[in-house]
Protein backbone atom coordinates (compact mmCIF):
# COMPACT_ATOMS: atom_id res chain seq x y z
CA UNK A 1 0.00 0.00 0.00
CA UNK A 2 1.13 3.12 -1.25
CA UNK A 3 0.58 5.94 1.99
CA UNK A 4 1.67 9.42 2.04
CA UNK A 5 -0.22 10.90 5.45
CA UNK A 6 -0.26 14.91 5.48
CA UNK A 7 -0.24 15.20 9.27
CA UNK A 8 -1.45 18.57 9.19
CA UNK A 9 -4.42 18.30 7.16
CA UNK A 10 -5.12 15.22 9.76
CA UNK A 11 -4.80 16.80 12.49
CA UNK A 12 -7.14 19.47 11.35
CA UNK A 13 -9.56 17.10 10.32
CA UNK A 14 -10.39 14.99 13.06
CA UNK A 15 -10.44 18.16 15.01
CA UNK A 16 -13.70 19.10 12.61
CA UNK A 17 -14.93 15.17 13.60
CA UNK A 18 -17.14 14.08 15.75
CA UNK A 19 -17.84 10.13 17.28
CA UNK A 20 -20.58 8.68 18.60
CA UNK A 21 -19.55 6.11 21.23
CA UNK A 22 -22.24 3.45 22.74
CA UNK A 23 -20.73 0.53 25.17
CA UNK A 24 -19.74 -0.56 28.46
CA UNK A 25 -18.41 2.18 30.50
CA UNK A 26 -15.82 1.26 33.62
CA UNK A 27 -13.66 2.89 36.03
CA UNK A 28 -10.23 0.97 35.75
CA UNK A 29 -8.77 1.73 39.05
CA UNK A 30 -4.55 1.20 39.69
CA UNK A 31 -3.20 0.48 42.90
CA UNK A 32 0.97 1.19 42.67
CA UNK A 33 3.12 0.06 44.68
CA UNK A 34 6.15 -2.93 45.74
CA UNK A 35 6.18 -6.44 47.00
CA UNK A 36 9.03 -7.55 48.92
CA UNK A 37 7.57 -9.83 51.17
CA UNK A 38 5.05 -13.21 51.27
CA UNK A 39 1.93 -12.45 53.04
CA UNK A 40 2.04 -15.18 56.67
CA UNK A 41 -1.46 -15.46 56.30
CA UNK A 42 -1.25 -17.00 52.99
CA UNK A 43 1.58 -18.01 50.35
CA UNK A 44 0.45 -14.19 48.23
CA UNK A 45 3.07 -11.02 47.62
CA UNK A 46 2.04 -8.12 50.08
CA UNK A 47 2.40 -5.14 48.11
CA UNK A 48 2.67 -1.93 49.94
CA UNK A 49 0.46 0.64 48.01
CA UNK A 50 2.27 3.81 47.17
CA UNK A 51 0.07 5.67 44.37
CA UNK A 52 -3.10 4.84 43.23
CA UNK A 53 -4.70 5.96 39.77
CA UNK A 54 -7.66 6.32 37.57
CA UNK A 55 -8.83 5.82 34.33
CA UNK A 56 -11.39 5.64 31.75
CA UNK A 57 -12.28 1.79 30.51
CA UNK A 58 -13.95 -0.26 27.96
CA UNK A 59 -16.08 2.26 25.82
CA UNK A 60 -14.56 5.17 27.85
CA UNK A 61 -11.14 4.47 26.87
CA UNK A 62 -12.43 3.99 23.09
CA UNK A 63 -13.65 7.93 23.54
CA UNK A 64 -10.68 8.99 25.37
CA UNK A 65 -8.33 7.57 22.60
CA UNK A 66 -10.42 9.55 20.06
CA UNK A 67 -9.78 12.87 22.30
CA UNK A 68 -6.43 12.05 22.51
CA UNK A 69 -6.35 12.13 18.62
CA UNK A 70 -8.12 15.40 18.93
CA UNK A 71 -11.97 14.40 17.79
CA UNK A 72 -14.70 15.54 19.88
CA UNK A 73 -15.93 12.00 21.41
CA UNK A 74 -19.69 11.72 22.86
CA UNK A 75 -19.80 8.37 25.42
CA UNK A 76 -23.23 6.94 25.85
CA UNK A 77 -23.33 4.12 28.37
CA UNK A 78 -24.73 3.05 31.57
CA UNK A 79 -23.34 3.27 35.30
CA UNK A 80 -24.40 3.43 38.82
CA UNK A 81 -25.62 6.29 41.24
CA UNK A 82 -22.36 5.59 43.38
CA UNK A 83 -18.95 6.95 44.18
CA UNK A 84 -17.37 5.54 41.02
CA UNK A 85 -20.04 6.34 38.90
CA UNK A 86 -19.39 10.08 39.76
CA UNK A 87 -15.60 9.68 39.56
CA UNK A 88 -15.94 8.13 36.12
CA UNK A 89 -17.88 11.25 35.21
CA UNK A 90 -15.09 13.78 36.49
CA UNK A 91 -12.48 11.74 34.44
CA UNK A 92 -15.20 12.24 30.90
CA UNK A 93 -15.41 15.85 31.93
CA UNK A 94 -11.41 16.21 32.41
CA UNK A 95 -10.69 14.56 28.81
CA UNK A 96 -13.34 16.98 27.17
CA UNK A 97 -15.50 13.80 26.20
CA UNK A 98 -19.24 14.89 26.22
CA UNK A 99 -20.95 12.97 28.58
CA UNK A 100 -24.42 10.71 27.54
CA UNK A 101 -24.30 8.92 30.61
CA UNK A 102 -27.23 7.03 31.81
CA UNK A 103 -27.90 6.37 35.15
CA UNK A 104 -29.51 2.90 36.44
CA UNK A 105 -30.10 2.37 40.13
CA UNK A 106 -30.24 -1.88 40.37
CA UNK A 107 -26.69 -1.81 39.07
CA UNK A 108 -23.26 -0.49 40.27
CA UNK A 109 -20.69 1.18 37.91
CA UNK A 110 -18.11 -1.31 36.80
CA UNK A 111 -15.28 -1.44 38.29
CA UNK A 112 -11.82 -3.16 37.87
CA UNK A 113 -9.13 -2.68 40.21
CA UNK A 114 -5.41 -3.77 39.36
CA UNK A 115 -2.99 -4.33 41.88
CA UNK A 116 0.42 -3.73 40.37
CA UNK A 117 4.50 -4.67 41.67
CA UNK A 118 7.25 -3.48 40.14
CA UNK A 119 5.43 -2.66 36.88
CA UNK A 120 3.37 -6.14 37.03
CA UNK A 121 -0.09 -6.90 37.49
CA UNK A 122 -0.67 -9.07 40.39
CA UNK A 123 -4.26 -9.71 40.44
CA UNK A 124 -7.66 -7.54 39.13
CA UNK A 125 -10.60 -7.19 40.99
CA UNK A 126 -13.83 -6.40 39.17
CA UNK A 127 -17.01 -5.21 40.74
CA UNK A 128 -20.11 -5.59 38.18
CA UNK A 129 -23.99 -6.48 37.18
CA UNK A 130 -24.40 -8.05 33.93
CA UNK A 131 -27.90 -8.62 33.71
CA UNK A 132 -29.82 -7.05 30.68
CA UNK A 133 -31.06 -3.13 30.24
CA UNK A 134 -34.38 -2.30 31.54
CA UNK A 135 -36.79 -1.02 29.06
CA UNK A 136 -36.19 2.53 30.27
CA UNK A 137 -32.64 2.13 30.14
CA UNK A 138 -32.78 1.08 26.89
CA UNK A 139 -35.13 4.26 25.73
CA UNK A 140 -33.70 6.39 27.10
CA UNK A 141 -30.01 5.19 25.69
CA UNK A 142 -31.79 5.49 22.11
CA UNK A 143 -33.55 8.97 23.22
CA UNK A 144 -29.47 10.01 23.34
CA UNK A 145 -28.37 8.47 20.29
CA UNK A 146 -30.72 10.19 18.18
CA UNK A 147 -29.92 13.70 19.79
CA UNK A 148 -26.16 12.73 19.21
CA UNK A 149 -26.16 11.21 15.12
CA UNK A 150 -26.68 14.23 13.44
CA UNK A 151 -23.57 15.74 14.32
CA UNK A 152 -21.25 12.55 14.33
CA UNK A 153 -19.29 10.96 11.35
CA UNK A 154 -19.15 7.65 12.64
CA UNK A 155 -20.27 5.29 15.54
CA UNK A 156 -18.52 2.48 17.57
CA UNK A 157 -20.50 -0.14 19.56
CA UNK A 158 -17.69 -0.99 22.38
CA UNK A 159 -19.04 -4.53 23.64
CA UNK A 160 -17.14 -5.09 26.57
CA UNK A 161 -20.17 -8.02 27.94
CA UNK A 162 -21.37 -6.51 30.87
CA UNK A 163 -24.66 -6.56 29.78
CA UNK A 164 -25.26 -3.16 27.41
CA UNK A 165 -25.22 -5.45 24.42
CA UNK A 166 -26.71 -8.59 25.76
CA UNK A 167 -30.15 -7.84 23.73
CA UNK A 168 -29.66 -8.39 20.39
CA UNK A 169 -33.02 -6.23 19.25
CA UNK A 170 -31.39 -3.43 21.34
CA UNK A 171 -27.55 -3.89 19.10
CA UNK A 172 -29.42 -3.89 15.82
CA UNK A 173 -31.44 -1.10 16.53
CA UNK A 174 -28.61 1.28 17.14
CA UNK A 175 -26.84 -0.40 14.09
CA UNK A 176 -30.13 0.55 12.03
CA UNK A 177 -29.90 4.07 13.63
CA UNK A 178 -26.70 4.41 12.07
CA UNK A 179 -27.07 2.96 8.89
CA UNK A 180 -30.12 4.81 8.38
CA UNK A 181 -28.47 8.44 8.93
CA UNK A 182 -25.67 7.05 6.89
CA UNK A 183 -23.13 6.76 9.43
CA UNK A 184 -20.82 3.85 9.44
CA UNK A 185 -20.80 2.20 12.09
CA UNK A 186 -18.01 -0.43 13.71
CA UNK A 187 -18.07 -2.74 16.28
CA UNK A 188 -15.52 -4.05 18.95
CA UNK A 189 -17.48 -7.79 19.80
CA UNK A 190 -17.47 -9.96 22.60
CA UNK A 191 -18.65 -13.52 22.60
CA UNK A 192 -19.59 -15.73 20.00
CA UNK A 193 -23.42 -14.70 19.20
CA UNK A 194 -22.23 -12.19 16.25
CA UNK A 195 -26.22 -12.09 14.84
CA UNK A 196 -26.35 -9.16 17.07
CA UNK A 197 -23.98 -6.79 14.81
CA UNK A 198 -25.63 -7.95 11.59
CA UNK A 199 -25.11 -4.83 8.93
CA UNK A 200 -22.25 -3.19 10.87
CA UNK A 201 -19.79 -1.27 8.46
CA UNK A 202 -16.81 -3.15 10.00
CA UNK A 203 -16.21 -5.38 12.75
CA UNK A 204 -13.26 -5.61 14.56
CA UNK A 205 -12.39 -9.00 16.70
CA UNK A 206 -9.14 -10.46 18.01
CA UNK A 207 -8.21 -13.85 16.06
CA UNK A 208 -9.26 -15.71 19.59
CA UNK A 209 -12.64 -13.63 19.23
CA UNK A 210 -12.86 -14.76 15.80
CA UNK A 211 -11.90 -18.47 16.55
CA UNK A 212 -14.68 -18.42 18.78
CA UNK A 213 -17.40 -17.31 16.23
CA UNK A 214 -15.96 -19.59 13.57
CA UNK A 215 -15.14 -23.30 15.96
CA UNK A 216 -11.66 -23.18 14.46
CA UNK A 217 -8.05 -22.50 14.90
CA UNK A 218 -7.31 -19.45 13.00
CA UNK A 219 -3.25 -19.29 12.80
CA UNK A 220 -2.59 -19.91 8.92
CA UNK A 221 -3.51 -16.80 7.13
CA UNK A 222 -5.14 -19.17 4.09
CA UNK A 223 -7.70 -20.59 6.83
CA UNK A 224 -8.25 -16.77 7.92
CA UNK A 225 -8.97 -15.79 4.16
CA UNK A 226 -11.21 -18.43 3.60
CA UNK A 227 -13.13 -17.72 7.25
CA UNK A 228 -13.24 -13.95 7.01
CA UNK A 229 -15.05 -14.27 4.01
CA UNK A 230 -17.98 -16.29 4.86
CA UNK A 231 -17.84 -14.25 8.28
CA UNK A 232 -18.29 -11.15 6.37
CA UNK A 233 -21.41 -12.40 3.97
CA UNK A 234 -22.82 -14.33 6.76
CA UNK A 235 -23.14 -11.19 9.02
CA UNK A 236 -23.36 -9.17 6.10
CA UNK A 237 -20.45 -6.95 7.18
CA UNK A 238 -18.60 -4.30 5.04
CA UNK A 239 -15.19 -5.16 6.47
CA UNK A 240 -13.70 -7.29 8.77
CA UNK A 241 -10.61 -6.39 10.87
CA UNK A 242 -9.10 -8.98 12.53
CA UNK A 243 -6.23 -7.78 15.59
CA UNK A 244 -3.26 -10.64 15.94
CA UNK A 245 -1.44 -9.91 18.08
CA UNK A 246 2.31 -9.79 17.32
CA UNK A 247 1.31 -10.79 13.96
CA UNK A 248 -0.11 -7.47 13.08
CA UNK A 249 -3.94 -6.91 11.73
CA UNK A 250 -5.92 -9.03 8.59
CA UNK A 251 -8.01 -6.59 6.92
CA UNK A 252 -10.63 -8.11 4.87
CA UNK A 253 -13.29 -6.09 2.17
CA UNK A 254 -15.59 -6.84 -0.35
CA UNK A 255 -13.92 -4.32 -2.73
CA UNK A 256 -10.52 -4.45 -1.75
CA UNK A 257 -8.38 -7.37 -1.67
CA UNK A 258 -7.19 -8.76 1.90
CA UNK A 259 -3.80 -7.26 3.52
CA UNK A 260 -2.18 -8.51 6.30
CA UNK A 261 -0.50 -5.52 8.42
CA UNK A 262 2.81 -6.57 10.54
CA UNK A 263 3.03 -5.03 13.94
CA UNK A 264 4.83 -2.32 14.60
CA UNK A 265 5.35 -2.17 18.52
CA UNK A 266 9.34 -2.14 18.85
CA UNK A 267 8.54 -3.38 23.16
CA UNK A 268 5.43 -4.72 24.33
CA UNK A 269 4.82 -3.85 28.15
CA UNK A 270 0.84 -4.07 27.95
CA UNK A 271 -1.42 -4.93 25.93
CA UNK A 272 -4.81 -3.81 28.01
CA UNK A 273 -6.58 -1.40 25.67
CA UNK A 274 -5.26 -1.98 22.41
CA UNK A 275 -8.09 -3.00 20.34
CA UNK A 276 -9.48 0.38 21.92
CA UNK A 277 -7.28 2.07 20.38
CA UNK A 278 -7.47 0.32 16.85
CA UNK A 279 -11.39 0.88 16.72
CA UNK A 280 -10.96 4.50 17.81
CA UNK A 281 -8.31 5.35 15.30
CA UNK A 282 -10.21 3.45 12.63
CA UNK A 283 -13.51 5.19 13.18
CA UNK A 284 -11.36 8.36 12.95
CA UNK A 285 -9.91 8.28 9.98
CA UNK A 286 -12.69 6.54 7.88
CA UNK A 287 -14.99 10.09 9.57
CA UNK A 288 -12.31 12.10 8.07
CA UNK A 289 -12.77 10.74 4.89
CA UNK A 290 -9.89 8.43 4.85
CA UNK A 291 -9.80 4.78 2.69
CA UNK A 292 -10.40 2.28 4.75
CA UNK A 293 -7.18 0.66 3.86
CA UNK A 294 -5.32 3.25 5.05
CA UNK A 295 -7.44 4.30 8.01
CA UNK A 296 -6.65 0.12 9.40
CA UNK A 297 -3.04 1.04 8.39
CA UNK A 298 -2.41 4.27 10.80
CA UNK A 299 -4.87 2.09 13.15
CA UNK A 300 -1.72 -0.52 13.36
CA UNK A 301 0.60 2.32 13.68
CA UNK A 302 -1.19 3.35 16.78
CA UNK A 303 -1.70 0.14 18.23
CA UNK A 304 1.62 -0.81 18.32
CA UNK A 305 2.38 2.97 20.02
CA UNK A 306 0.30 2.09 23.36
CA UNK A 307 1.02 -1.79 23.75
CA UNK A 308 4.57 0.14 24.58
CA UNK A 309 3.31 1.61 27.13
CA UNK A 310 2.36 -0.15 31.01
CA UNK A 311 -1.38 0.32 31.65
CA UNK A 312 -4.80 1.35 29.76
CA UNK A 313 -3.51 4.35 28.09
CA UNK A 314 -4.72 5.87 25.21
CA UNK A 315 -2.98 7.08 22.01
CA UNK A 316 -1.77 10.51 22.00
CA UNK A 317 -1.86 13.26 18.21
CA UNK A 318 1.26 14.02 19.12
CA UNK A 319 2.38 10.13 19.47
CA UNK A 320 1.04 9.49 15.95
CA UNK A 321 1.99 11.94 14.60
CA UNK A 322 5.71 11.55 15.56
CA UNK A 323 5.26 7.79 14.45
CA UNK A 324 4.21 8.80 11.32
CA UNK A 325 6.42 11.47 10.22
CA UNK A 326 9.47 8.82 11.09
CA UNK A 327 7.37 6.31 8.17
CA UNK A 328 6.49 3.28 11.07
CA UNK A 329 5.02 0.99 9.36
CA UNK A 330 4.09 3.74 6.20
CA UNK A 331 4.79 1.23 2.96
CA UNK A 332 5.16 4.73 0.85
CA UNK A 333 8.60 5.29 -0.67
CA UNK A 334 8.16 8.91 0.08
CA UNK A 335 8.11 8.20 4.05
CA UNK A 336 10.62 11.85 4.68
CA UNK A 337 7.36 13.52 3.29
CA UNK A 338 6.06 15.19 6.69
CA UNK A 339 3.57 17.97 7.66
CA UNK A 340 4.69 20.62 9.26
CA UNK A 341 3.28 19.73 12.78
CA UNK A 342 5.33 16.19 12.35
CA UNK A 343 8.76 17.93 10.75
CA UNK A 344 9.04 20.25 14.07
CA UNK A 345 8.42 17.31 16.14
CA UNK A 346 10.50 15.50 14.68
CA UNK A 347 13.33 18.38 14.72
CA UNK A 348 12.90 18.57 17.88
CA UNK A 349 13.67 15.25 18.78
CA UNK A 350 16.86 15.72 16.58
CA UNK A 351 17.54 18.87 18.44
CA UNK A 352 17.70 16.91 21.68
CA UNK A 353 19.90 14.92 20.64
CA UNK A 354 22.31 17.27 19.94
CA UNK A 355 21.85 17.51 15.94
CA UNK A 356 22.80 20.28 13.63
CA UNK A 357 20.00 20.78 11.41
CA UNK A 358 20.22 22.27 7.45
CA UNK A 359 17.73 23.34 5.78
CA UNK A 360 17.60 23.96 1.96
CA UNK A 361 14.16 24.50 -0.72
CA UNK A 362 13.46 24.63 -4.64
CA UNK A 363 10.31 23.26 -6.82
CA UNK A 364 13.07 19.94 -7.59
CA UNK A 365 11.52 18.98 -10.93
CA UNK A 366 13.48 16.73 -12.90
CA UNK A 367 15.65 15.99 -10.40
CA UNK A 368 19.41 16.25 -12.23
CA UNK A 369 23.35 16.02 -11.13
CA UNK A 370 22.64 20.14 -10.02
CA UNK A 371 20.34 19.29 -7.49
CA UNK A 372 22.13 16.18 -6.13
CA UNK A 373 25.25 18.18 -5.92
CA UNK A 374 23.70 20.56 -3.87
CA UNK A 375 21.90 18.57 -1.56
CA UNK A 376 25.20 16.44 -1.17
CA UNK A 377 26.73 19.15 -0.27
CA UNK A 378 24.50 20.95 2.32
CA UNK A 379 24.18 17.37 4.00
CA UNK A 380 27.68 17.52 4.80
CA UNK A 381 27.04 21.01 6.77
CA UNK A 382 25.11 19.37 9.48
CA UNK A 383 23.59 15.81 10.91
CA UNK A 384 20.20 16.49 9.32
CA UNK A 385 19.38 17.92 5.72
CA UNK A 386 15.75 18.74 5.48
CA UNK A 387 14.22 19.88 2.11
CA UNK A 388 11.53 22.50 2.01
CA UNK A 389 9.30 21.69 -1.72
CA UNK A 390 7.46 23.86 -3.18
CA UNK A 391 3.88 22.96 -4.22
CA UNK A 392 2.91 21.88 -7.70
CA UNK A 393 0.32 25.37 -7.31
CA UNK A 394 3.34 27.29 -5.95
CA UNK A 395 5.31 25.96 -8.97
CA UNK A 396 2.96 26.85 -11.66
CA UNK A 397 2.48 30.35 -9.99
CA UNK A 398 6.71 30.59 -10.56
CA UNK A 399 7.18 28.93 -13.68
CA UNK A 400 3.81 28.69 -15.85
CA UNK A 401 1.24 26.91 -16.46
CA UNK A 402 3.46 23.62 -18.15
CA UNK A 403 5.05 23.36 -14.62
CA UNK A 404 5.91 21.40 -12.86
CA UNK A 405 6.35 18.38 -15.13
CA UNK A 406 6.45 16.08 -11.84
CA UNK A 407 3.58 16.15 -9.52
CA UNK A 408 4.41 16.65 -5.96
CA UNK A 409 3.83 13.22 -4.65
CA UNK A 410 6.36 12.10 -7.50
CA UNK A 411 9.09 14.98 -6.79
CA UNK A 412 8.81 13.62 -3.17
CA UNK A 413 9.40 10.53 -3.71
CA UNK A 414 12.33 10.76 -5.90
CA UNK A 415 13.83 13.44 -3.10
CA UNK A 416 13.26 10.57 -0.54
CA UNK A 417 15.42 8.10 -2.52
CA UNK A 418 18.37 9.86 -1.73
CA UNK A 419 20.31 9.26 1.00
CA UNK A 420 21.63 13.13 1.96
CA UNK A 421 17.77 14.34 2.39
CA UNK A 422 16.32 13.40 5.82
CA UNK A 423 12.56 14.97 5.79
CA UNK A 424 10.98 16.64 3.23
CA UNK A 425 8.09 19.11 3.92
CA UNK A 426 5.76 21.23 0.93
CA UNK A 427 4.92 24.66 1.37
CA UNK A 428 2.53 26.55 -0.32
CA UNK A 429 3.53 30.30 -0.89
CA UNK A 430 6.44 31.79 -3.66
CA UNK A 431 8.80 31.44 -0.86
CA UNK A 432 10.06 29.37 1.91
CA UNK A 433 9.44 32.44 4.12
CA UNK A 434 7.35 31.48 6.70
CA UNK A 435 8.83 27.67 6.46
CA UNK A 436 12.42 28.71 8.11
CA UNK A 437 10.48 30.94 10.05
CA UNK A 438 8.64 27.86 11.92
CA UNK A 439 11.31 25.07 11.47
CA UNK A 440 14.21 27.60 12.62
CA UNK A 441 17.19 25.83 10.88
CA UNK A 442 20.70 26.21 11.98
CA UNK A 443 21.90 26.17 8.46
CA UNK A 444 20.25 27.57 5.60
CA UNK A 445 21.66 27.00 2.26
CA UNK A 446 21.43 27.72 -1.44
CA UNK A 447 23.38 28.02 -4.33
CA UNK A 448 26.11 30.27 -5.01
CA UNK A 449 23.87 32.02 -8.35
CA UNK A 450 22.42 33.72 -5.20
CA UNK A 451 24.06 36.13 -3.01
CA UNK A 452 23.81 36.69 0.30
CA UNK A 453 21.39 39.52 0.29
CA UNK A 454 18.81 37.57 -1.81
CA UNK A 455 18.49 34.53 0.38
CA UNK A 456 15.14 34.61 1.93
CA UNK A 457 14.59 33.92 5.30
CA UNK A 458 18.36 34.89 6.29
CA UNK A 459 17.21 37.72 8.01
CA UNK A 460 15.19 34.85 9.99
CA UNK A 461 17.86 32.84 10.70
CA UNK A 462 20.83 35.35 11.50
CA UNK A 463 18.44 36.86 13.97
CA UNK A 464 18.34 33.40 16.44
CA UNK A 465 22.33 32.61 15.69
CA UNK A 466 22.07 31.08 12.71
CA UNK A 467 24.01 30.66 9.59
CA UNK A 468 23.72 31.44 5.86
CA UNK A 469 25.70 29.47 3.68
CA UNK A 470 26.18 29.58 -0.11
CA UNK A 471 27.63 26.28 -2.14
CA UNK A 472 29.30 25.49 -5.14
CA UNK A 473 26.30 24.48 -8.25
CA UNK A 474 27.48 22.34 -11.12
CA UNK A 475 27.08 24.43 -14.57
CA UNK A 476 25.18 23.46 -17.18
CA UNK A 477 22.31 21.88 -15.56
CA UNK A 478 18.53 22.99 -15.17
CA UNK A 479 15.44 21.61 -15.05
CA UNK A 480 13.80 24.62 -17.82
CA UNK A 481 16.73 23.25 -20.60
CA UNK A 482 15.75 19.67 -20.07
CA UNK A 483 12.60 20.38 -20.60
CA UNK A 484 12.79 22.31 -23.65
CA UNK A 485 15.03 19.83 -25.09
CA UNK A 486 12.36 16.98 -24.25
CA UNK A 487 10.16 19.24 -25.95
CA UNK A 488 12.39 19.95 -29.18
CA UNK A 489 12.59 16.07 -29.55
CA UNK A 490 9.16 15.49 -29.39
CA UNK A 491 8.20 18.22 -31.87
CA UNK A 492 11.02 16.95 -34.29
């Protein structure tokens, strides 16, 4: 799959989205702390409790992930008039996730309580009621929904089995709410009665979840091909997404063909949360308009981003971002192409680690012996060469309505086949003004046709310590003769 991901026009656009979430809401309460002794009353670690956290679970960490990416989230779901129940709500209203709460008295919130040593779980505790919705739960969960659809570009059912799917009528009807307002709509299952999300967009098991609805051993990818598409017809699903593990993620379409996705988590600490995280960022990108394809691929990326990390926590914007502006797991040969968002993080990090940073620009159309000389060169002024491009509208603005002969996706990708350049990033205007002005190079080079008056942005740079420097361009060489002898041959 070929994926070049504009983080800035991302990041913009799941601010302007907005998800629906229905499931099972719980408090997942941490309890921190060491074990250096054996309980005498029984052969069990005595941990001494030092800290003790909160957070959002099952469909509450689905929303909180999507307000980490920067959506606005709405949570619908169902807890008790209790202490945790009004904890849980402080924690919605402290990640800005509107809150579609609905209270039931013959239940208590759920609760699950970890007890962790020296960054392991020791045992969970979990305080619930899984017995079906009353009828006026149930009404006045759809009273919510329909307030909520008209504003919301998708919906995810977060089945967690503590009872606010255990009606199938009641999981089809919100899946016909949804389908009807053309919304997608994608489901994280539990258990094996899948009749229940019948017409969901996409559907989004573990292979052990899917083993389970199937009766078989899923580990060879040709029995998974074969299963995932009777699966699909059989529940009359759009796509299938199937989580495995350390294997990566089986994506499975009626108009696409299947892809298996490796992982991409470089150190597994935890995996609690992780298919939270995959439906959320899934749901988010196919709201934003995304391919589905591509949506499951950054959906990988950020799985394998929070099974890094040691508890339920959700994915971060600026996580992704950073993850996707260094090309994890991106199969595009233009993975230097970043956003400008993702190139200053990115610089950043290079900052840190003590790297001189150089910073050159130009349109880069036919790339010839010129431009790699240059390049070449202004790589060896620093640790980092990054390449501002100018816009196929910027180009055609400068040089005419033939130019540029190379789209920008293709000028990228030949600039990121070259060793010297380290991240690329478009800009729009005539000049790379107000580029240098936000990445803040150390180094800004051209070539020495220009002197050191016309260089734009070295007023910029001089005025934070920065340098200017001019190098040596090979004669002879330009991208306006090449053409114009292309186009003498062709008219001969």
């Amino acid at each position: 799959m070929r994926l070049i991901v504009d983080t800035d026009k991302l990041a913009g656009s799941l601010k302007n989205t907005q998800i629906l979430v229905i499931g099972d809401v719980m408090l997942d309460r941490y309890l921190w702390g060491d074990a250096s002794r054996v309980s005498p009353e029984a052969p069990v670690p005595v941990v001494k409790v030092e800290k003790k956290t909160w957070f959002l679970g099952g469909a509450g960490n689905v929303a909180t992930n999507l307000s980490g990416l920067g959506c606005r989230a709405i949570l619908i779901g169902v807890a008790g008039r209790d202490w945790a129940g009004s904890h849980l709500q402080e924690l919605l209203s402290a990640a800005n996730i509107k809150d579609g709460i609905v209270i039931d008295d013959t239940r208590p919130t759920t609760t699950k309580t970890r007890v962790m040593a020296r960054r392991q779980q020791i045992v969970r505790l979990d305080e619930e009621n899984t017995h079906h919705l009353s009828a006026d739960v149930e009404n006045r969960i759809f009273s919510a929904v329909s307030e909520a659809i008209p504003r919301c570009g998708a919906i995810v059912l977060s089945d967690y089995g503590k009872g606010m799917f255990s009606s199938g009528a009641f999981t089809q009807k919100l899946i016909e709410m949804g389908r009807a307002a053309g919304i997608p709509v994608f489901v994280d299952p539990k258990g094996s009665d899948w009749q229940r999300y019948a017409g969901a967009t996409c559907v989004t098991p573990n292979t052990l979840e899917l083993e389970g609805v199937v009766g078989n051993k899923l580990g060879d990818e040709g029995l998974l091909l074969k299963e995932a598409a009777g699966i699909r017809e059989r529940f009359n699903l759009e796509w299938l997404l199937v989580t495995r593990g350390p294997k990566g993620m089986g994506i499975f379409g009626e108009q696409a063909a299947p892809e298996f996705l490796t992982a991409n988590a470089r150190e597994v600490f935890d995996v609690s949360g992780a298919g939270d995280t995959v439906i959320a960022t899934l749901a988010a990108g196919v709201a934003t308009g995304m391919p589905f394809p591509e949506a499951a691929e950054i959906s990988n990326i950020a799985a394998g981003i929070v099974v890094g990390k040691l508890g339920t926590q959700p994915i971060l914007w600026e996580e992704l971002a950073r993850a996707l502006a260094a090309g994890n797991g991106v199969g595009s040969p233009a993975t230097k192409v970043m956003g400008l968002s993702s190139a200053r993080l990115t610089m950043a990090d290079w900052r840190r680690k003590g790297y001189k940073i150089v910073f050159t620009n130009g349109c880069f159309d036919l790339l010839h012996p010129g431009h790699v000389s240059l390049l070449h060169q202004a790589r060896r002024l620093g640790n980092k060469l990054v390449v501002g491009l100018n816009t196929d509208a910027s180009i055609k603005r400068l040089k005419g309505e033939k130019r540029p002969i190379l789209a920008g996706e293709d000028r990228a990708a030949v600039l990121s086949g070259l060793a010297d350049v380290d991240l690329i990033v478009f800009f729009e205007e005539d000049t790379p003004l107000n580029l240098i002005e936000a990445l803040k190079p150390d180094i800004l080079v051209k070539g020495a046709d220009y002197t050191l008056e016309t260089v734009v942005g070295r007023d910029i740079v001089e005025s934070y310590g920065g340098k200017v420097q001019l190098v040596n361009i090979l004669e002879g060489y330009s991208t306006t003769r090449i053409a114009e002898k292309l186009s003498k041959k062709e008219s001969a």
